[in-house]
Protein backbone atom coordinates (compact mmCIF):
# COMPACT_ATOMS: atom_id res chain seq x y z
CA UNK A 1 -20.48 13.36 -13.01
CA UNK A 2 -17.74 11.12 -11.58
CA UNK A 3 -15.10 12.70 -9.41
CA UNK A 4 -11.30 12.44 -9.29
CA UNK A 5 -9.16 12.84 -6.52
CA UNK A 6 -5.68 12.70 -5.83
CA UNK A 7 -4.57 11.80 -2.29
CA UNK A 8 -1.14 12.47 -0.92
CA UNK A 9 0.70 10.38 2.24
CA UNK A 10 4.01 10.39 3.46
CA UNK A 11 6.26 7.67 5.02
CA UNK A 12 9.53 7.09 6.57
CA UNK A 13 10.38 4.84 3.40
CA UNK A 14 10.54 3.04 0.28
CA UNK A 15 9.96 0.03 1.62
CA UNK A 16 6.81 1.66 3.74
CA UNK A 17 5.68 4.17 0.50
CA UNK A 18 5.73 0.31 -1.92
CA UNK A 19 3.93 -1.46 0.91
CA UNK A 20 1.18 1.48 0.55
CA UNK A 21 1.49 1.70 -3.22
CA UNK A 22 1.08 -2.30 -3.55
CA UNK A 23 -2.04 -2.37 -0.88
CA UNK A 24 -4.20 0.53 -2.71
CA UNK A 25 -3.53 -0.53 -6.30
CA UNK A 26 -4.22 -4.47 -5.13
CA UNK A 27 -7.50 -3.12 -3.74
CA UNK A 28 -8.30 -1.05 -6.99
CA UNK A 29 -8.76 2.17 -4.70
CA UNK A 30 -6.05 3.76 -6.80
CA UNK A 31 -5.51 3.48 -10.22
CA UNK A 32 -1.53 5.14 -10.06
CA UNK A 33 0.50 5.64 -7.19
CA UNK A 34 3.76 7.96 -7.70
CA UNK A 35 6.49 8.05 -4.92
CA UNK A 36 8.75 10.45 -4.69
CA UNK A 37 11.76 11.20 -1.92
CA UNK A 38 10.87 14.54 -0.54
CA UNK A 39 12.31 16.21 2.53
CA UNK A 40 9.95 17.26 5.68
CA UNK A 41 9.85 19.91 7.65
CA UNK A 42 6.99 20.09 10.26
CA UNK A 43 5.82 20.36 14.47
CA UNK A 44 6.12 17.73 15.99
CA UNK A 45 5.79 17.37 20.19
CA UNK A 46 6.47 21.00 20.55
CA UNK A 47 9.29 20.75 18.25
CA UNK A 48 10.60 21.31 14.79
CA UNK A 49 11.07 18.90 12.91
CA UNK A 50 13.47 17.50 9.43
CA UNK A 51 12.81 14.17 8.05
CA UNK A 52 13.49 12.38 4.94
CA UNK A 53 10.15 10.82 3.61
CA UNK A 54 8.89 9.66 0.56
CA UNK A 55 5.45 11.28 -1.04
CA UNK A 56 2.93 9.06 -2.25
CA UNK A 57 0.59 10.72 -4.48
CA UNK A 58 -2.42 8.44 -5.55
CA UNK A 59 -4.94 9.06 -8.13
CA UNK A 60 -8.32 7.38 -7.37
CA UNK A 61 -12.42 8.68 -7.40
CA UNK A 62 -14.37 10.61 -4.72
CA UNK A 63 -16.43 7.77 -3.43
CA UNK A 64 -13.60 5.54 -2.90
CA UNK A 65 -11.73 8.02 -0.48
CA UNK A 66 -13.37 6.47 2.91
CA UNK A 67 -11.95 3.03 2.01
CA UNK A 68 -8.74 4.53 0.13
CA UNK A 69 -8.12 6.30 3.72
CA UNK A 70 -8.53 2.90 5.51
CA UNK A 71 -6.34 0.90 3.95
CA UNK A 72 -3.57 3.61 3.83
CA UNK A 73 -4.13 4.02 7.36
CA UNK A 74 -4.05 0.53 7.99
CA UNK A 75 -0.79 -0.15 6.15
CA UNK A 76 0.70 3.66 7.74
CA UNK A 77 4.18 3.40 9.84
CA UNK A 78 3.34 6.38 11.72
CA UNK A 79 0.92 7.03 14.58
CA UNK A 80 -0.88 10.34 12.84
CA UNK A 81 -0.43 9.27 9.01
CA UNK A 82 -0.83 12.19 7.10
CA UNK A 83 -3.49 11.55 4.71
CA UNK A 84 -5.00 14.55 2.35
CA UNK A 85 -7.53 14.28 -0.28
CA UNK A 86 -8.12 16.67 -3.00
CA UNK A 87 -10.76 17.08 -5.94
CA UNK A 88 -9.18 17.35 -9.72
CA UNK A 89 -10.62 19.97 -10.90
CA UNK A 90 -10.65 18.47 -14.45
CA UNK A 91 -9.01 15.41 -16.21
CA UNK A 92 -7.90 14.54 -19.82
CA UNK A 93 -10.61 12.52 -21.52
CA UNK A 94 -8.27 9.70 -22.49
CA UNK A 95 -6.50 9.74 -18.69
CA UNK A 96 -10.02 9.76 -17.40
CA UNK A 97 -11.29 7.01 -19.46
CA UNK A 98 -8.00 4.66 -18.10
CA UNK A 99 -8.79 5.72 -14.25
CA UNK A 100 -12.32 4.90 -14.29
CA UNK A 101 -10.64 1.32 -16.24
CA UNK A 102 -8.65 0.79 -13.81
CA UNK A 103 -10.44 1.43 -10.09
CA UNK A 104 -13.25 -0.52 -8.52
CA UNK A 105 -16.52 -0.07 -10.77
CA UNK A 106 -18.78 2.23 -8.77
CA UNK A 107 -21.56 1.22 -6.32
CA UNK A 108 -25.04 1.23 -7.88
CA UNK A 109 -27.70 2.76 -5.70
C-alpha cells in the first residue's frame, strides 16, 4: 500500500516559500504545495524568538521524502531548515488517485 505524507517547512518569505514550492512541484516530489503566513515563536541561540514566516505544507509519498528533503534543503534560506514529515493516516480515493497522477511514478524493485 502506497503512503502519503505531508511535509511542513518554514521560510523567512514569499519569495523563499515560491522558490521552494516551484523546486518540489518542478521535480514531481510534491504534488501540492500550500503557503501560508504564519507567525513563529521558537529558541533560538539561547534566546526566544518572534518571526514572521510563511508555512509550506507539501503533500507528496513516503518514498520520495529522502529526495523531497534534499531539494527543500537545498533551496532553504536558513542554516537549520525546519523540515518535518508526517504519514496521512488515510486519503480520499479521488484526492489519492490525483497525487499518485501527479508525483514521480514509483521505483520498481
Amino acid at each position: 500500500m502506497t503512503s502519503y505524507i505531508q511535509v511542513v517547512t518554514t521560510v523567512d518569505s514569499q519569495e523563499a516559500a515560491e522558490k521552494i514550492a516551484a523546486t518540489v512541484l518542478e521535480g514531481r516530489l510534491a504534488a501540492c504545495v500550500q503557503i501560508s503566513p504564519c507567525t513563529s515563536m521558537y529558541h533560538w541561540r539561547g534566546e526566544v524568538e518572534t518571526a514572521a514566516e510563511f508555512l509550506c505544507v507539501m503533500k507528496s509519498r513516503s518514498d520520495l521524502l529522502d529526495a523531497l528533503e534534499e531539494a527543500v534543503a537545498a533551496a532553504h534560506p536558513y542554516e537549520v531548515p525546519e523540515i518535518i514529515a508526517t504519514e496521512a493516516l488515510r486519503c480520499g480515493r479521488a484526492y489519492e488517485g490525483w497525487l499518485s497522477s501527479e508525483l514521480r511514478p514509483p521505483r520498481q524493485e
